[in-house]
Protein backbone atom coordinates (compact mmCIF):
# COMPACT_ATOMS: atom_id res chain seq x y z
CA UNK A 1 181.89 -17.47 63.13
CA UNK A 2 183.08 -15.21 66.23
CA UNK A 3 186.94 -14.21 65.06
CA UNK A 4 189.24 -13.18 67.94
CA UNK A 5 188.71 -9.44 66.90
CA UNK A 6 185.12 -9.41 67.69
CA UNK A 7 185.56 -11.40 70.62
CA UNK A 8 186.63 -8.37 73.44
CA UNK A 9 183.14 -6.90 72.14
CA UNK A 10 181.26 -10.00 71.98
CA UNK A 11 182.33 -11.41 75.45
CA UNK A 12 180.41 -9.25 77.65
CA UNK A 13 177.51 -10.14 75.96
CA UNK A 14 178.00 -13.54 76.54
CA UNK A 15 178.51 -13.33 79.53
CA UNK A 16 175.57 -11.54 80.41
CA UNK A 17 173.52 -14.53 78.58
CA UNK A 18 175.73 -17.12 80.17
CA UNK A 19 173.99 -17.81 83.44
CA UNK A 20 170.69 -18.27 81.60
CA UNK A 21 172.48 -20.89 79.13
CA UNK A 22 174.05 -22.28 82.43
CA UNK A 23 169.96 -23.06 83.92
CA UNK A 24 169.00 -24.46 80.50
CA UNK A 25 172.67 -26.94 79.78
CA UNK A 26 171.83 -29.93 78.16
CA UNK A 27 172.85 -33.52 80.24
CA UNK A 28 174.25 -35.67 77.68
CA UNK A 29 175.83 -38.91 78.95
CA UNK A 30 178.98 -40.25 77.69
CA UNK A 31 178.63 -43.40 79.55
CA UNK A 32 177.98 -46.04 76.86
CA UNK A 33 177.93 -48.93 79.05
CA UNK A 34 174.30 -47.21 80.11
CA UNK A 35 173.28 -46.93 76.87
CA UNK A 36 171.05 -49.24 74.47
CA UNK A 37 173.25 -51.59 72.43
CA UNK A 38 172.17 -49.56 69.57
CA UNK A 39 173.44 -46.69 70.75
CA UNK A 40 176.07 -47.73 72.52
CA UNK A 41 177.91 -49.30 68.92
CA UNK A 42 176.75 -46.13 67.15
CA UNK A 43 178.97 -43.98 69.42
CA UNK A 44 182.08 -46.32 69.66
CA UNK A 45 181.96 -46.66 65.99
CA UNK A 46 181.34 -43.23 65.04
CA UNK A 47 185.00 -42.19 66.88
CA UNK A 48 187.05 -44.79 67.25
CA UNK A 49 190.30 -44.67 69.31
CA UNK A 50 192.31 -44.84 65.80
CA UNK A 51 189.69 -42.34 64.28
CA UNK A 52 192.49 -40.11 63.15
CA UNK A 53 194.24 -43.10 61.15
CA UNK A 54 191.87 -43.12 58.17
CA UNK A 55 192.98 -39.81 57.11
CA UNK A 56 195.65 -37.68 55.57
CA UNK A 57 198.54 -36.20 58.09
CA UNK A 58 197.10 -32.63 56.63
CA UNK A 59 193.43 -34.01 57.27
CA UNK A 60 194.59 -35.68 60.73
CA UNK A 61 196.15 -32.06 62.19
CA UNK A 62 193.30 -30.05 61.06
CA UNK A 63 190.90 -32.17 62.67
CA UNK A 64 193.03 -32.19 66.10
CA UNK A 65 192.91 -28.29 65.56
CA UNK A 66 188.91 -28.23 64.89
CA UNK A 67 188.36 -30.53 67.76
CA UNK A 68 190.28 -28.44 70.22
CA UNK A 69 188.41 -25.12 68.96
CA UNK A 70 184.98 -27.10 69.27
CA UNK A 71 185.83 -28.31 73.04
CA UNK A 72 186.51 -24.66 73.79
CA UNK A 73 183.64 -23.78 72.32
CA UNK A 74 181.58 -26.17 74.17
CA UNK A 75 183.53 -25.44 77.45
CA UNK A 76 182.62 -21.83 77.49
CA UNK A 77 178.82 -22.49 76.05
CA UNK A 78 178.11 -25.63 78.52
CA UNK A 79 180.47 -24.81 81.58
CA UNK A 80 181.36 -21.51 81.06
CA UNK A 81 184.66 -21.91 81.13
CA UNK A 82 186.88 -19.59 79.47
CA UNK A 83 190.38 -20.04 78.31
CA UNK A 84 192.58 -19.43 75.49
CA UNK A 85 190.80 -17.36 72.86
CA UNK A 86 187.56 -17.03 75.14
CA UNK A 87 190.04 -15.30 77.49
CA UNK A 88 191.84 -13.17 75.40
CA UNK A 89 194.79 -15.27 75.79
CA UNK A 90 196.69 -16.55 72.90
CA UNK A 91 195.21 -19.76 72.27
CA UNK A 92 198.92 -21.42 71.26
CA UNK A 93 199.87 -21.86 75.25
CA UNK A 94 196.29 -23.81 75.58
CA UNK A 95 196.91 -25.41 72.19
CA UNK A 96 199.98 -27.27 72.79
CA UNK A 97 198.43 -28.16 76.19
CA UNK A 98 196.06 -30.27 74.56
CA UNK A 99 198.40 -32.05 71.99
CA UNK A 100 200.82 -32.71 75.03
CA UNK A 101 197.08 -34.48 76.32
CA UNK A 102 197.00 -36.39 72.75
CA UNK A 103 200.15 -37.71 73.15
CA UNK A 104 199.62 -39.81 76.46
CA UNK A 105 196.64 -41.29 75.24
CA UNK A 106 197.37 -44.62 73.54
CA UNK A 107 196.02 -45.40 69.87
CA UNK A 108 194.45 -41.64 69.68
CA UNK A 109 197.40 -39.87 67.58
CA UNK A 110 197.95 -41.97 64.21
CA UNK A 111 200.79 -43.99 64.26
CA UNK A 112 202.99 -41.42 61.63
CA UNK A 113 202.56 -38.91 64.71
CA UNK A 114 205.73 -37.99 66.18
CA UNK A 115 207.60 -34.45 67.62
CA UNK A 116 208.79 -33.77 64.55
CA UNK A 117 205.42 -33.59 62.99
CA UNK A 118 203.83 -32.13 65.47
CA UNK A 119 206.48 -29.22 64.85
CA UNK A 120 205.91 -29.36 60.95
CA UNK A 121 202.06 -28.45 61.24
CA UNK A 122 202.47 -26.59 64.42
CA UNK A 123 202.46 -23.70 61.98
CA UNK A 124 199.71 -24.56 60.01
CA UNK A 125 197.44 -24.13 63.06
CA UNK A 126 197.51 -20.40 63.57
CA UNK A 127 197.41 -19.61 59.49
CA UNK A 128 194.82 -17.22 59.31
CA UNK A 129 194.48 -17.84 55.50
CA UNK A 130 192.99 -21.79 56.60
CA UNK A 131 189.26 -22.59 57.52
CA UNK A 132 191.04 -24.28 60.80
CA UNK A 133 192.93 -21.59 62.50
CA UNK A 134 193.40 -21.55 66.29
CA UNK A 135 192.71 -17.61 66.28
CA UNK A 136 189.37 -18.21 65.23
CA UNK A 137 186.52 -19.16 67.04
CA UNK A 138 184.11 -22.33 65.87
CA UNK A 139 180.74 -23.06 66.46
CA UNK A 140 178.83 -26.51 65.99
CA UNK A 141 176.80 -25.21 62.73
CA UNK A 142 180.54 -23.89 61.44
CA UNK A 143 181.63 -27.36 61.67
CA UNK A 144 178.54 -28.65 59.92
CA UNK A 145 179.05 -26.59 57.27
CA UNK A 146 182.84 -27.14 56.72
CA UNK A 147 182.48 -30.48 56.69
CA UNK A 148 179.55 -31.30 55.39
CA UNK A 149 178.20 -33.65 57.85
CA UNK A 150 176.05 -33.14 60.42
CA UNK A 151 177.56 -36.10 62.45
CA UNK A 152 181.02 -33.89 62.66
CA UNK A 153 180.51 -31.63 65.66
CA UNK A 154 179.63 -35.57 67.65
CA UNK A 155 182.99 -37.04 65.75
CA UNK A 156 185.11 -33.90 67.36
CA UNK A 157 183.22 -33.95 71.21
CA UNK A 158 184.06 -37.45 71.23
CA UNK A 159 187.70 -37.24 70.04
CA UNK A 160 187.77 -34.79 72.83
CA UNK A 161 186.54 -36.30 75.56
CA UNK A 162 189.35 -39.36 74.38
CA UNK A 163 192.28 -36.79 74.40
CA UNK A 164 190.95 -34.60 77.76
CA UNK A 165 189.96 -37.94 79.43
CA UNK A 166 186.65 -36.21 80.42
CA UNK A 167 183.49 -35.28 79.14
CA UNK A 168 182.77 -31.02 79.42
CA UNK A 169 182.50 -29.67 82.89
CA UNK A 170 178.88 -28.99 83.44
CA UNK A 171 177.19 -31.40 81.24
């Protein structure tokens, strides 16, 4: 896992790689109405609008945090799109821009979610002692291995594209 230290020295050389990734980007579709039947129920059930609900408020936050560091991630990897930690900025500003996002999406945020508690784990989300910290960079295979399931990097893209309203730029 890339930490925000590392990252000043490790940008330029993913940059340099970056327009070769950019020639080779995989097209993945997140229109299920074109997909098999199959498929199409696999996806819908695998992230549900009220995914969040099944799990604990702690659970719940640290998943919002994992799924923003995974779309910026994938934004940078698949669009090359750099913000937040990718830019050297501090990720908080870009952060609360995306929980502002959760919060006009109907049925995405579980229904204990409110200002207050968005305020209460706030904190928890740049704790550098925590697996999910905002000032740390995340990886699919980091995800994997957190979580132990290899469905969990799919689980986050999709809460994603719920909460940005879009799939990644690119893709």
């Amino acid at each position: 896992m890339r930490q925000k230290a590392d990252w000043k020295a490790h940008k330029p050389f993913c940059a340099s790689s970056q327009q070769s990734n950019a020639q080779n980007k995989p097209q993945a579709t997140t229109n299920f109405d074109a997909m098999p039947k199959i498929a199409r129920d696999f996806f819908k059930n695998i992230c549900p609008d009220n995914y969040l609900q099944q799990f604990s408020e702690e659970d719940a936050f640290r998943q919002l945090i994992d799924c923003y560091r995974m779309r910026v991630e994938d934004d940078y990897v698949f669009a090359g799109d750099t913000r937040g930690l990718y830019n050297g900025d501090d990720p908080l500003e870009d952060f609360q821009e995306f929980l502002d996002m959760a919060e006009t999406r109907s049925g995405i945020l579980p229904s204990w979610w409110s200002k207050g508690k968005r305020r209460e784990f706030y904190e928890s989300g740049i704790d550098t002692a925590e697996w999910s910290d905002l000032n740390a960079a995340v990886e699919k295979q980091d995800i994997i291995e957190h979580y132990g399931d290899p469905t969990m990097p799919m689980k986050l893209r999709l809460l994603a594209e719920k909460i940005y309203g879009k799939k990644i730029e690119g893709t």
